[in-house]
C-alpha atoms as a PDB file:
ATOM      1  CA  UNK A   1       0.000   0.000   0.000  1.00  0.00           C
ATOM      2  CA  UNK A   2       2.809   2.389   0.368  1.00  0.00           C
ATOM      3  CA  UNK A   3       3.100   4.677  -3.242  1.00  0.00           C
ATOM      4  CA  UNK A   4       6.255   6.229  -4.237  1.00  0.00           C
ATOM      5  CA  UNK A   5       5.585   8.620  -7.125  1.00  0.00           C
ATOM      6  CA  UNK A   6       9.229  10.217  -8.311  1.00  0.00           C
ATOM      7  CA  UNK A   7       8.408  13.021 -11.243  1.00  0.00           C
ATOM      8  CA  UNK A   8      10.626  15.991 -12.747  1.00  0.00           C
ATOM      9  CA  UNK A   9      13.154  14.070 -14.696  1.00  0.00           C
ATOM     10  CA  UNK A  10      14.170  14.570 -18.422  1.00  0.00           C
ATOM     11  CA  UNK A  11      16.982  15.394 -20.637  1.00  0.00           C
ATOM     12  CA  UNK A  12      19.017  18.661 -19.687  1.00  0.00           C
ATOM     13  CA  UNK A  13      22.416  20.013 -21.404  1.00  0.00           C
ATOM     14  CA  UNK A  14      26.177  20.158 -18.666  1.00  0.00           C
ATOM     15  CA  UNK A  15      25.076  23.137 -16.230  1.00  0.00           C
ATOM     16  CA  UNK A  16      21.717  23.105 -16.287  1.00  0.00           C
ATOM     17  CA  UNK A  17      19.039  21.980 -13.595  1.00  0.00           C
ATOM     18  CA  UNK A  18      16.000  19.960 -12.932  1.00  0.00           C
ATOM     19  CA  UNK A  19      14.162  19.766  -9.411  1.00  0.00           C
ATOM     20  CA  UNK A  20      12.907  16.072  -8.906  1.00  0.00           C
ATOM     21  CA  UNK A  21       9.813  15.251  -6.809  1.00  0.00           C
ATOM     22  CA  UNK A  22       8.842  12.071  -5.187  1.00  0.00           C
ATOM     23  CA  UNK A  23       4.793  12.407  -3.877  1.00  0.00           C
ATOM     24  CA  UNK A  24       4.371   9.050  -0.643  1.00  0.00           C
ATOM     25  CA  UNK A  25       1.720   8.394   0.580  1.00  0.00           C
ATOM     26  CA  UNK A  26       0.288   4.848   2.816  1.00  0.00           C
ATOM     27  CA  UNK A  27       2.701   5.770   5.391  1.00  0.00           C
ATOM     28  CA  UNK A  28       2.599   8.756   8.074  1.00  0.00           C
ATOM     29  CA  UNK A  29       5.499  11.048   6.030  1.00  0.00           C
ATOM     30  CA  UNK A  30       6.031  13.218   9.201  1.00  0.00           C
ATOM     31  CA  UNK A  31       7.737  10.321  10.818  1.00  0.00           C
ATOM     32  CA  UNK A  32      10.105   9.292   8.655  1.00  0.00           C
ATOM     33  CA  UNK A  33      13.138  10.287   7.172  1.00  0.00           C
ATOM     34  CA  UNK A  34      13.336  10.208   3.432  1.00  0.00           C
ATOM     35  CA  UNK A  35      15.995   9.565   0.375  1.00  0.00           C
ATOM     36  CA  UNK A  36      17.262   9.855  -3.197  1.00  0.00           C
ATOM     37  CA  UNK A  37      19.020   7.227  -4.899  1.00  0.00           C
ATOM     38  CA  UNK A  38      19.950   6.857  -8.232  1.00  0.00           C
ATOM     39  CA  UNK A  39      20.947   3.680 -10.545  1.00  0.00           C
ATOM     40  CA  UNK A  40      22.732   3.444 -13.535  1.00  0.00           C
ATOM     41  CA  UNK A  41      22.245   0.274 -15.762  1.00  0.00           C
ATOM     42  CA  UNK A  42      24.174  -2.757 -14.166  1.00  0.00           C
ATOM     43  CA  UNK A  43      24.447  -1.030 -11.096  1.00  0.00           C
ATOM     44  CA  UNK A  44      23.216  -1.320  -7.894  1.00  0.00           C
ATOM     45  CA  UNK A  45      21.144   1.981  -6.305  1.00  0.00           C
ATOM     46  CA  UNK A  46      23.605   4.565  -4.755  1.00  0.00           C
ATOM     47  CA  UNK A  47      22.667   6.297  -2.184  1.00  0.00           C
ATOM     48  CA  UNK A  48      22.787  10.232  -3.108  1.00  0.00           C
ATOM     49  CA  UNK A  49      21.329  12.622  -0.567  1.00  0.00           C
ATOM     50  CA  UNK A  50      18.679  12.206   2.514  1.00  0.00           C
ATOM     51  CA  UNK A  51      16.736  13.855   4.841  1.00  0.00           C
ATOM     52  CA  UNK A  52      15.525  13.372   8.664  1.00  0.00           C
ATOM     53  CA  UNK A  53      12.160  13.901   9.837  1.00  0.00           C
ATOM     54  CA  UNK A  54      13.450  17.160  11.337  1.00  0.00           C
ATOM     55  CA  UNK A  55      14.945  18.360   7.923  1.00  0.00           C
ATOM     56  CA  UNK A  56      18.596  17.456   8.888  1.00  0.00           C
ATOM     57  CA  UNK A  57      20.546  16.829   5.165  1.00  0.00           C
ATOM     58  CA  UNK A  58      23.415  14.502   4.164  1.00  0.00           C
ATOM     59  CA  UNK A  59      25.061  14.160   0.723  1.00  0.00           C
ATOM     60  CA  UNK A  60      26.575  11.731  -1.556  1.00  0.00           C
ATOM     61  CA  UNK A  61      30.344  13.664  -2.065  1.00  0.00           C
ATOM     62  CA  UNK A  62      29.661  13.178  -5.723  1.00  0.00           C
ATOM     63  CA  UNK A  63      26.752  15.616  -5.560  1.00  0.00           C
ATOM     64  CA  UNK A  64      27.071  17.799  -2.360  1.00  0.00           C
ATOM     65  CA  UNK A  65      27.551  21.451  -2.893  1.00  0.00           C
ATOM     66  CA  UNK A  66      25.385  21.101  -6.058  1.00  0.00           C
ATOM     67  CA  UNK A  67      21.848  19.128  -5.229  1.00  0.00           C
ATOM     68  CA  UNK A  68      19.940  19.677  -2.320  1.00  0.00           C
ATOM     69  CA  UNK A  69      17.167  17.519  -0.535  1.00  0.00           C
ATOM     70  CA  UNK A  70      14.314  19.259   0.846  1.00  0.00           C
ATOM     71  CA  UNK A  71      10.359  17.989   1.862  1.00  0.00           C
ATOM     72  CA  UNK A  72       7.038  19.226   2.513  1.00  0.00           C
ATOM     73  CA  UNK A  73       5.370  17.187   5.296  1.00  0.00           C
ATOM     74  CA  UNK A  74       2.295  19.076   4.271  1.00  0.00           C
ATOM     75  CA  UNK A  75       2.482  17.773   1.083  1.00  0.00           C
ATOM     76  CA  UNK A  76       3.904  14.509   1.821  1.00  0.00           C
ATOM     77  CA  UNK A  77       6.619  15.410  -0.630  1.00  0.00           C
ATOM     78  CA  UNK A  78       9.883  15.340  -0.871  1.00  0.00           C
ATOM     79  CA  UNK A  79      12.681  16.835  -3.409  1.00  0.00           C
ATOM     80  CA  UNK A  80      15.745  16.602  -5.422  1.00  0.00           C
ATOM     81  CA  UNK A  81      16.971  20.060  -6.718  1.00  0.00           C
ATOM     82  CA  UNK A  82      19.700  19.257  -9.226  1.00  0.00           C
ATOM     83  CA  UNK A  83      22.151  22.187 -10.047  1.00  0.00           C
ATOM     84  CA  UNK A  84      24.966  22.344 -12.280  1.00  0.00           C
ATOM     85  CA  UNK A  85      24.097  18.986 -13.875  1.00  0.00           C
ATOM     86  CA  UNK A  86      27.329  16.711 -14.930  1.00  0.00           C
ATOM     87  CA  UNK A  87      26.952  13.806 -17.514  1.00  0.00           C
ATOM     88  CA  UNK A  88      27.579  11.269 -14.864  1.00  0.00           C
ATOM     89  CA  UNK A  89      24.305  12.580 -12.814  1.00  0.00           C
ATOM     90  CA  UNK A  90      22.922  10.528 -15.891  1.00  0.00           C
ATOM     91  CA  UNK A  91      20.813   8.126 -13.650  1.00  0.00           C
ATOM     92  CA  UNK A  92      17.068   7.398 -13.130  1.00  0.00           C
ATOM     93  CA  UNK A  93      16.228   8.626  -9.685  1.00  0.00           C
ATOM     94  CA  UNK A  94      14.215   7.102  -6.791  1.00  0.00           C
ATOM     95  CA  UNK A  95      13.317   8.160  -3.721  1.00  0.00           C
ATOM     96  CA  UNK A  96      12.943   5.684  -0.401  1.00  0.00           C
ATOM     97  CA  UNK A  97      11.867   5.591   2.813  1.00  0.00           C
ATOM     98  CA  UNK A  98      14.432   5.344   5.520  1.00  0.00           C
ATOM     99  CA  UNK A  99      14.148   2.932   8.530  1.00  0.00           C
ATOM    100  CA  UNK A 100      14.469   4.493  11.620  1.00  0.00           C
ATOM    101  CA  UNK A 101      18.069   4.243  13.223  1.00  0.00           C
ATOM    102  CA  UNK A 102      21.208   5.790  12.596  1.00  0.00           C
ATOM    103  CA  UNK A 103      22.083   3.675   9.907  1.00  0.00           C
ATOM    104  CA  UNK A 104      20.841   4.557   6.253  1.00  0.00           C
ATOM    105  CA  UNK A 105      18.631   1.444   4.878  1.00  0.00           C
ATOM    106  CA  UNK A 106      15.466   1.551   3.084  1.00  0.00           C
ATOM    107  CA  UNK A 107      12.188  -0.005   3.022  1.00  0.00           C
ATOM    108  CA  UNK A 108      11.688  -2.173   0.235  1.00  0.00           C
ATOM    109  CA  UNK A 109       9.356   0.288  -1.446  1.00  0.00           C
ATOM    110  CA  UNK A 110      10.385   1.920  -4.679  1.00  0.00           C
ATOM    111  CA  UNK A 111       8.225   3.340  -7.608  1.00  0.00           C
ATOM    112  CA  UNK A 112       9.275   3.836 -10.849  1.00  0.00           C
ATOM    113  CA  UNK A 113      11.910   6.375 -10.700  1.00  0.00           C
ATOM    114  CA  UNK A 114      12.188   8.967 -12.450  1.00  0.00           C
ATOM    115  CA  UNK A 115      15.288   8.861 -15.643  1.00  0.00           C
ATOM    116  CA  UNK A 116      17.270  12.202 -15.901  1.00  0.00           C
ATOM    117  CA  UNK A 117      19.998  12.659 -18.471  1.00  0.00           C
ATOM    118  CA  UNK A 118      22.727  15.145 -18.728  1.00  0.00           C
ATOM    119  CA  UNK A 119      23.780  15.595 -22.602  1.00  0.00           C
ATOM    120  CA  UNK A 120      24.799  17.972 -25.046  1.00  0.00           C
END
């Protein structure tokens, strides 16, 4: 019963930017801390930026400084804006829902991403 809706990707030139957005609902949002991953074909999902249900952030070093995580409990929404775009941000994106704990594991709940790719 828990939906994962990720939305906002497409096809953007080196430098440009895209804000991703990932609409949950069958759980109570408020409560639980939320992520981005992304997965490149053959690869396993990478872990690239999360936040806590009291808004703390933590980036991937591949994209901090340039994306930043941000959600709307009122909304039950959370976000992905992408600046300064590199080719190897080339991904789909998903979003998850943390477990609670320290350590950084998802729920087996995943939608169907959302493809962005950085080209000229």
């Amino acid at each position: 019963q828990v939906k994962l809706v990720e939305s906002g990707g497409g096809l953007v030139q080196p430098g440009g930017s895209l804000r991703l957005s990932c609409a949950a609902s069958g759980i109570i949002f408020r409560l639980y801390a939320m992520a981005w991953y992304r997965q490149t074909p053959g690869n396993e999902r990478v872990l690239v930026a999360d936040i806590t249900k009291d808004g703390v952030t933590d980036y991937a070093g591949a994209v901090k400084g340039r994306f930043t995580i941000s959600r709307d409990n009122a909304e039950n929404t959370v976000y992905l804006q992408m600046n300064n775009l590199e080719p190897e941000d080339t991904a789909v994106y998903y979003c998850a829902v943390l477990r609670f704990g320290d350590t950084k594991r998802p729920f087996d709940y995943w939608g169907q991403g959302t493809p962005v790719t950085v080209s000229s």
